[in-house]
Protein backbone atom coordinates (compact mmCIF):
# COMPACT_ATOMS: atom_id res chain seq x y z
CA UNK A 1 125.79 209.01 131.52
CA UNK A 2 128.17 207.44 129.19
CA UNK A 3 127.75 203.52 128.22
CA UNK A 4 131.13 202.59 130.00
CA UNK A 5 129.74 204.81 133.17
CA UNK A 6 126.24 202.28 133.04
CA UNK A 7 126.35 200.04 135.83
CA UNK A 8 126.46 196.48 135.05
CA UNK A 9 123.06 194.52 135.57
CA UNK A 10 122.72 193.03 139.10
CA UNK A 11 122.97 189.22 139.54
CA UNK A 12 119.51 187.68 140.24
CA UNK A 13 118.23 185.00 142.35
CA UNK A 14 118.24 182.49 139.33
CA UNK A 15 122.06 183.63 138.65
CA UNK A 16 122.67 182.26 142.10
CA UNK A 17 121.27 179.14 141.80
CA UNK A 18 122.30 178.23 138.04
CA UNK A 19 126.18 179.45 139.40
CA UNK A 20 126.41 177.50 142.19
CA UNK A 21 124.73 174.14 140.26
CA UNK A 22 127.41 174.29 137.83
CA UNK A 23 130.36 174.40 140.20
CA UNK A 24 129.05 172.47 142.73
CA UNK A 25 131.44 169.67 142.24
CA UNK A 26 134.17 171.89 142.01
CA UNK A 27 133.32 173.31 145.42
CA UNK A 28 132.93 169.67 146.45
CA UNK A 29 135.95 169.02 145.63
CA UNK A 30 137.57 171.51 146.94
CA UNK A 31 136.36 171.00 150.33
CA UNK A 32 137.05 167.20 150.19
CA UNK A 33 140.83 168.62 149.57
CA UNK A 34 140.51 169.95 153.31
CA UNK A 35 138.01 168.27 155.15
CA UNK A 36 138.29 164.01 155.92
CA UNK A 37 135.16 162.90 154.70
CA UNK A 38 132.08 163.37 152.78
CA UNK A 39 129.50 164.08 155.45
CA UNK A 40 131.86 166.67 156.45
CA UNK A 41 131.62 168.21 152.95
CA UNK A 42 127.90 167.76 153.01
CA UNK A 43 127.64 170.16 155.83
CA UNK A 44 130.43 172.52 154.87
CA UNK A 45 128.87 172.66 151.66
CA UNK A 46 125.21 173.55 153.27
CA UNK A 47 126.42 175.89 155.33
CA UNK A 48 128.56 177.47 152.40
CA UNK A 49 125.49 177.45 150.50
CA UNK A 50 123.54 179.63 152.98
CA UNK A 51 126.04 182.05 153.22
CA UNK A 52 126.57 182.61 149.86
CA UNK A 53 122.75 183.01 149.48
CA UNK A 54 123.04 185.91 151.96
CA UNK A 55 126.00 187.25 150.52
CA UNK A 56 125.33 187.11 146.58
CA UNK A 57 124.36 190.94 146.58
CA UNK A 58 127.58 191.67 146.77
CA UNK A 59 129.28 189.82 143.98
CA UNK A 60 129.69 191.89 140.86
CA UNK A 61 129.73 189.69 138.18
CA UNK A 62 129.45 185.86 137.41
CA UNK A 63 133.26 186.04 136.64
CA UNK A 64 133.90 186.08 140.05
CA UNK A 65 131.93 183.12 141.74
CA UNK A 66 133.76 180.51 141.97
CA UNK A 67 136.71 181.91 143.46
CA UNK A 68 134.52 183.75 145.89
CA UNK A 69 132.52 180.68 146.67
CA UNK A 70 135.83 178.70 147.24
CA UNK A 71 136.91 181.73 149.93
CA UNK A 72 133.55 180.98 151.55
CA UNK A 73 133.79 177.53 151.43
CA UNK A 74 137.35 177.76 153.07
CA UNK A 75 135.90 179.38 155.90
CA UNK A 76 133.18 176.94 156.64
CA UNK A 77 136.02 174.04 156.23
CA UNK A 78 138.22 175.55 158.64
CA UNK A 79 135.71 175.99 161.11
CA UNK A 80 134.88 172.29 160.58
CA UNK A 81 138.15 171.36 160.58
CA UNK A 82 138.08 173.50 164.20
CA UNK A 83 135.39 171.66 165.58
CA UNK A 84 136.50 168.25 164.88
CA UNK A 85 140.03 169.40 166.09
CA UNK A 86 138.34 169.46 169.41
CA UNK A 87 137.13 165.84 168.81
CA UNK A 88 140.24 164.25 167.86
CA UNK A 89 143.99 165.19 166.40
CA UNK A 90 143.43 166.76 162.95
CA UNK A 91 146.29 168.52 161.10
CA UNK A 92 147.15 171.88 161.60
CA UNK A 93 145.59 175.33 160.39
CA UNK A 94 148.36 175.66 158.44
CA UNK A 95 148.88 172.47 156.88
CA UNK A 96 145.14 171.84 155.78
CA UNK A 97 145.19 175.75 153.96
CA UNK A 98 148.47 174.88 152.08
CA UNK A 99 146.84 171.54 151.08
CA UNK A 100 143.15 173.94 150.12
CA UNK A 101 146.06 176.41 147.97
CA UNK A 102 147.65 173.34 146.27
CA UNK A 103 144.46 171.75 145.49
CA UNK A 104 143.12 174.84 144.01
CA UNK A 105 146.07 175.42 141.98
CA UNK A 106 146.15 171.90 140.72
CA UNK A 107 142.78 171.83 139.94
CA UNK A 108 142.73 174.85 138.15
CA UNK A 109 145.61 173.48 136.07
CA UNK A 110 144.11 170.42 135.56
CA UNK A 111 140.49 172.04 134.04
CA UNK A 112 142.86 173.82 131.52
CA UNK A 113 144.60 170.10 130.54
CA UNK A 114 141.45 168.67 130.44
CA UNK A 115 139.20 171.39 128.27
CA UNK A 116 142.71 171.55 125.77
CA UNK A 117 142.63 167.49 125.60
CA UNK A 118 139.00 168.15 124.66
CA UNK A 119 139.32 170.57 122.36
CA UNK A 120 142.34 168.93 120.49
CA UNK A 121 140.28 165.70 120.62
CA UNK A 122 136.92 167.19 119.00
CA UNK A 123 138.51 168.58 115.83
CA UNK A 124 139.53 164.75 115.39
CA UNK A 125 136.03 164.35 114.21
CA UNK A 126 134.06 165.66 111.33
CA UNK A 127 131.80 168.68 111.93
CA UNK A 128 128.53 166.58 111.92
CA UNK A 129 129.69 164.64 114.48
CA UNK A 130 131.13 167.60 116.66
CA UNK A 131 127.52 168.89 116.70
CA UNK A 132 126.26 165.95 117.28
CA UNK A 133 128.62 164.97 120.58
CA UNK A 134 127.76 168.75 121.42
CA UNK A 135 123.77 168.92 120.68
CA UNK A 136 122.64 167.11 123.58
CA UNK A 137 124.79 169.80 126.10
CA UNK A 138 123.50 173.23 124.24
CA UNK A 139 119.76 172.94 123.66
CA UNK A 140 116.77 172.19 125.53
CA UNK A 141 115.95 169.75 122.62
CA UNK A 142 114.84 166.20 123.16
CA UNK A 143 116.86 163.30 122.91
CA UNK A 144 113.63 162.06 120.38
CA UNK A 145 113.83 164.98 118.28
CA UNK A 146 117.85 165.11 118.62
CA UNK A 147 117.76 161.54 116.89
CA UNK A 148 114.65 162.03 114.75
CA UNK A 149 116.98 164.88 112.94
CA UNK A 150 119.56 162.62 112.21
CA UNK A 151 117.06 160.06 110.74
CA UNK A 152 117.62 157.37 113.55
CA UNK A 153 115.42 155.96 116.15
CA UNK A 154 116.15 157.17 119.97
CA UNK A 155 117.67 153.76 120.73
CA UNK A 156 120.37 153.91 117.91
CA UNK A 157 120.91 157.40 118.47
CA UNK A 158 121.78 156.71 121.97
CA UNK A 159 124.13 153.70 120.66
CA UNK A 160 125.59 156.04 118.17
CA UNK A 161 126.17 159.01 120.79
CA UNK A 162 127.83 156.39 123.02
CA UNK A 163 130.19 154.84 120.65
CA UNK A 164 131.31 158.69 119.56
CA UNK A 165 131.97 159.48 123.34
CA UNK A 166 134.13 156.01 124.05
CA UNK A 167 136.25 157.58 121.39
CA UNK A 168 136.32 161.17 122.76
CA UNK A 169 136.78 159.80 126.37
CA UNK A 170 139.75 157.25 124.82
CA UNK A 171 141.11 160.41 122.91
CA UNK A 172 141.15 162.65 125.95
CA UNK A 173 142.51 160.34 128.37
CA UNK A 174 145.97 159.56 125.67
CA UNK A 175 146.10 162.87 125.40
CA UNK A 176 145.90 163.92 129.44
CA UNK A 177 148.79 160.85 129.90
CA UNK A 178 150.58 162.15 126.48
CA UNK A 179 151.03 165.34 129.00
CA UNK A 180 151.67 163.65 132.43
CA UNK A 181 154.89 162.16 130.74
């Protein structure tokens, strides 16, 4: 068997769970785009969740979850969206899945903006302070030993990290309305 005939590893139960934690507030979002409120994306999103669970066999690779979440997801919203129909005068089918295609678009196009506003942003800084913004996101380190390394005590650290993300956060945001325009 040849190494591009070697089947890729299969996803594990821990895959599931660490996907699904980091886009659950896209898939959040993405259901608020369809459904009214936010007990109906708490139960949209459980139910979601359970099916995925059952289903996560059959994804291939970790490429592929979100979108395959969001089809999921649609589903459950729709079938919501169905039930409440029968409550009370919701929009259409129609309507609410070219609203879900819009928002998904958008929000797709919005991630890119953002992570390019970000990336632009960082290089305004010197390296020691890019690792230092970053640190706290890529280890498992302490915030104590985080600060401790840079020779300051965990309260000033946390001052320090603040200040440097107020700038970040100032220098995304001109940037993201630098775009809009």
């Amino acid at each position: 068997m040849s190494p591009s005939e070697v089947p890729p590893p299969k996803l594990t139960e821990s895959d599931f769970m660490r996907l699904f934690v980091k886009h659950e507030l896209a898939l959040r979002a993405f259901a608020r785009s369809i459904l009214p409120n936010w007990n109906a994306v708490d139960v949209a999103i459980q139910e979601a969740s359970v099916t995925m669970w059952q289903k996560f066999p059959q994804l291939e690779n970790e490429d592929g979850f979100l979108p395959w979440a969001k089809v999921i997801l649609r589903f459950k919203c729709l079938n919501a969206v169905t039930g409440m129909r029968r409550e009370g005068r919701l929009l259409s089918d129609e309507v609410l899945k070219q609203i879900a295609d819009e928002s998904e678009a958008m929000e797709a196009e919005r991630v890119a903006e953002i992570r390019s506003a970000l990336q632009d942003c960082l290089t305004q800084f010197s390296r020691p302070l890019q690792e230092l913004l970053i640190a706290p996101y890529q280890a498992n380190t302490p915030i104590s030993q985080l600060a401790e390394g840079c020779g300051k005590t965990v309260n000033a650290f946390y001052k320090l990290l603040g200040r440097l993300r107020a700038k970040l956060a100032s220098c995304v945001q001109q940037r993201l309305q630098v775009e809009t325009f």
